[in-house]
Protein backbone atom coordinates (compact mmCIF):
# COMPACT_ATOMS: atom_id res chain seq x y z
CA UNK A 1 -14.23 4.24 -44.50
CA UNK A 2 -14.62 3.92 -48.42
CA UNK A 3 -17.41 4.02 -50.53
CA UNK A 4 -19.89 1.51 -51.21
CA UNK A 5 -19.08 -0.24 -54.54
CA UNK A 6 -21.56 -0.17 -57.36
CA UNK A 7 -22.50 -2.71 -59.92
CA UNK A 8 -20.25 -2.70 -62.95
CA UNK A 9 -23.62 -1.85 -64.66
CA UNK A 10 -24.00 1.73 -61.99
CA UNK A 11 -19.93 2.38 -62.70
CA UNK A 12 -19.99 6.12 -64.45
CA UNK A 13 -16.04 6.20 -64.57
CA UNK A 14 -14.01 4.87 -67.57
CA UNK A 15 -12.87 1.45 -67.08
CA UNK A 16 -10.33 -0.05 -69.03
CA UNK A 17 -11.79 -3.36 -70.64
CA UNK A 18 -9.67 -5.39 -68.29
CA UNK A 19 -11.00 -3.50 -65.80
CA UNK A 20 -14.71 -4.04 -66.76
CA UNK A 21 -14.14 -8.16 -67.27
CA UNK A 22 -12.60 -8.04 -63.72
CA UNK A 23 -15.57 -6.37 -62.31
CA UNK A 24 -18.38 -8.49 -64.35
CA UNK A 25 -16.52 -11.58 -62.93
CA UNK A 26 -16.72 -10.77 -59.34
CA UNK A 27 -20.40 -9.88 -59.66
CA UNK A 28 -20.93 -13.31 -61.43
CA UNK A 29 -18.79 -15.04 -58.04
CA UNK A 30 -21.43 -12.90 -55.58
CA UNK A 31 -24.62 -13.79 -57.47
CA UNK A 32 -27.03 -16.05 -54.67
CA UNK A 33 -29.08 -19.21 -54.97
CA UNK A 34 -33.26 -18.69 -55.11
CA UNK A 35 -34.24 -21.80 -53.52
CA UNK A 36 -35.05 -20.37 -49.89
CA UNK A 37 -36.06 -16.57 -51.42
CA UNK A 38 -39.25 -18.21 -52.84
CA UNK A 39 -40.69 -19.09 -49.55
CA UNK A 40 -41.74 -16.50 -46.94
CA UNK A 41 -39.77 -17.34 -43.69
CA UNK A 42 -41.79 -18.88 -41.11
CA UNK A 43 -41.27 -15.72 -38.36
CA UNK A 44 -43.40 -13.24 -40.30
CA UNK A 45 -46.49 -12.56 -39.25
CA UNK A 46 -49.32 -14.23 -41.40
CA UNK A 47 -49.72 -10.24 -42.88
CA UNK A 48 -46.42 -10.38 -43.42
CA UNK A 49 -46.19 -13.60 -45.10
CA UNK A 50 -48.82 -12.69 -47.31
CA UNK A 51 -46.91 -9.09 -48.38
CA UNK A 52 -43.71 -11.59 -48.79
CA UNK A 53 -45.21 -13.92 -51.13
CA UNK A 54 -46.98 -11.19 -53.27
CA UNK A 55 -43.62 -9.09 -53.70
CA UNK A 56 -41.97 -12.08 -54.52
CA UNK A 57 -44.04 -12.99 -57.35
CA UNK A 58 -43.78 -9.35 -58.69
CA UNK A 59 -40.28 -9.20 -58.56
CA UNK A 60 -38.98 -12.79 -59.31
CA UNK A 61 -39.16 -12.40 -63.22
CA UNK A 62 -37.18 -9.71 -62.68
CA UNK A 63 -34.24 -12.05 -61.23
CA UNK A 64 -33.24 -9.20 -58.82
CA UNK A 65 -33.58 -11.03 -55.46
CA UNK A 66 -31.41 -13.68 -54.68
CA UNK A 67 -31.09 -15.92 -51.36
CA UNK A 68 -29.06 -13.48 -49.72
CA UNK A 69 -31.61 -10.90 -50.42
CA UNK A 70 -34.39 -12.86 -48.45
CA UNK A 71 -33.93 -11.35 -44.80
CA UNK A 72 -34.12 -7.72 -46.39
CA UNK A 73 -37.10 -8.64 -47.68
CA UNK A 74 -38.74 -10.32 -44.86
CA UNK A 75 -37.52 -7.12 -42.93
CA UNK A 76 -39.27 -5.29 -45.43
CA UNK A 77 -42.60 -7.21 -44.84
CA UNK A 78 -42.49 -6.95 -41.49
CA UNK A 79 -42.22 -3.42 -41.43
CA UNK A 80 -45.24 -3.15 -43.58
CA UNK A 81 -47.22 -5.14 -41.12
CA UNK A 82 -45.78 -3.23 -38.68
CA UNK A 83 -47.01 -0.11 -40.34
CA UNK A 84 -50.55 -1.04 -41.22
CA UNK A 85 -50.63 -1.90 -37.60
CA UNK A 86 -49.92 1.71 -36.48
CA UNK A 87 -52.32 3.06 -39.16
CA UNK A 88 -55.21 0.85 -37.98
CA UNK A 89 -54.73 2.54 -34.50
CA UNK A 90 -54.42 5.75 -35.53
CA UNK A 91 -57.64 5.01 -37.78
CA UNK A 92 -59.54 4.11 -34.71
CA UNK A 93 -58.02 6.60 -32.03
CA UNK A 94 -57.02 9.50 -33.92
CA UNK A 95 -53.82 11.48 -33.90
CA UNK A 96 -53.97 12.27 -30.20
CA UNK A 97 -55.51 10.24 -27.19
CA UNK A 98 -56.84 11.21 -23.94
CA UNK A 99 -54.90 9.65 -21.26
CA UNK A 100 -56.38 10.71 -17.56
CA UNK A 101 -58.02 13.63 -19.26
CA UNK A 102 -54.86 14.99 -21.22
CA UNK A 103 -54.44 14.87 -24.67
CA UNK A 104 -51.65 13.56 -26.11
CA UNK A 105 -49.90 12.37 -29.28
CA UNK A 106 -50.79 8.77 -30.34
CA UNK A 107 -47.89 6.63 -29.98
CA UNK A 108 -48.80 5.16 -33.07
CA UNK A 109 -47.91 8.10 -34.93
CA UNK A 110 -44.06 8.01 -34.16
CA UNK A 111 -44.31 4.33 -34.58
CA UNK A 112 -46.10 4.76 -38.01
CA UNK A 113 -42.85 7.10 -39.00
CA UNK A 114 -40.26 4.39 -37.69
CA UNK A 115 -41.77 1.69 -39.74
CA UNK A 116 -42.29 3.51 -42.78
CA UNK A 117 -38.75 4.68 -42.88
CA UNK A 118 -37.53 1.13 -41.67
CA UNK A 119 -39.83 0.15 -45.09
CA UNK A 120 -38.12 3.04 -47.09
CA UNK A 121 -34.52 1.55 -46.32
CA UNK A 122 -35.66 -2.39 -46.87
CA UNK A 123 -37.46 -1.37 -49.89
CA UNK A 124 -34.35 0.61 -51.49
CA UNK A 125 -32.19 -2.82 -50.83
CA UNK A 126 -34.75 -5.00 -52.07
CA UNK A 127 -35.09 -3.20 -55.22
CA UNK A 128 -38.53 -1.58 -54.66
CA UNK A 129 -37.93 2.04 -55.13
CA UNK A 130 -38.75 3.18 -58.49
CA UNK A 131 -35.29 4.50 -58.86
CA UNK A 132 -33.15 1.00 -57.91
CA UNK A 133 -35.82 -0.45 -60.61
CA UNK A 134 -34.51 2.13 -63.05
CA UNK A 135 -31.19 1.34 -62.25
CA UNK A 136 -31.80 -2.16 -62.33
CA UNK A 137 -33.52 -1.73 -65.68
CA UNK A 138 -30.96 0.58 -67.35
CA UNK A 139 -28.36 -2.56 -66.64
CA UNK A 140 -30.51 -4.91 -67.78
CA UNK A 141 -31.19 -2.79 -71.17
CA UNK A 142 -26.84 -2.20 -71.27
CA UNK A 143 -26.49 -5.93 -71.38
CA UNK A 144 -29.10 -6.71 -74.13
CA UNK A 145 -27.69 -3.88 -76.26
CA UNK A 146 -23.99 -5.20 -75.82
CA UNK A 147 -25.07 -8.85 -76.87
CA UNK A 148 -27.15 -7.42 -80.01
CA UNK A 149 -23.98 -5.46 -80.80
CA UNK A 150 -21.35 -8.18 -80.42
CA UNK A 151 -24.02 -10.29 -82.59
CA UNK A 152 -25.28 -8.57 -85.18
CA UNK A 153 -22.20 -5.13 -85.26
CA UNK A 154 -22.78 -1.93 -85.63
CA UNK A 155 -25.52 -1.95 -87.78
């Protein structure tokens, strides 16, 4: 199985200019729609929903998310419910509970650690982790500097 293939704007090897235009024009062919990203699908929990709509308003200047991008993020969202859920019990039962007079670990607890991994993965996809914003941002910064330079030269 080969690697996964970075944006043109993540590539650290030398392309060849032909190379580079070849690369910028497939990401342009992939690039999704944002007409059904902007509204919180209607299987989330109202939690959920509410998570969705927030993140999307953070992140839509950004134009990072596209329509393709929307199930990740609903994932994402639900995982965070999902999470808070499992806190909330732990909150109110404690690490361990006493089940016919044995302690034992709070199920809760495992499913706290599923979800927030589950919300880890989502999150790196969605473009939430501080380092895919980075990344994101260092592209972003690549492609302003390239259009000042083929404007304005070498100055």
């Amino acid at each position: 199985m080969g690697r996964t293939r970075k944006p043109l704007s993540e590539q650290k090897g030398h392309l060849t200019s032909e190379e580079q235009v070849r690369r910028a024009a497939e990401q342009g062919l992939v690039k999704s729609g944002r007409s059904y990203i902007a509204r919180p699908p209607g299987w989330l929990s109202d939690r959920a929903k509410k998570e969705y709509a927030r993140l999307y308003e953070c992140m839509k200047s950004m134009d990072m998310l596209g329509d393709l991008d929307a199930n990740n993020l609903a994932a994402y969202c639900e995982a965070f419910d999902n999470y808070l859920t499992a806190t909330e019990d732990i909150r109110a039962n404690g690490l361990t509970v006493v089940i016919d007079g044995e302690p034992f670990a709070n199920p809760a607890a495992s499913l706290q650690t599923r979800y927030a991994k589950e919300m880890r993965e989502f999150g790196k996809q969605c473009g939430l982790s501080i380092d895919s914003r980075l990344k994101f941002a260092s592209a972003k910064l690549e492609t302003i500097e390239e259009s000042i330079t083929g404007e304005f030269g070498d100055i």
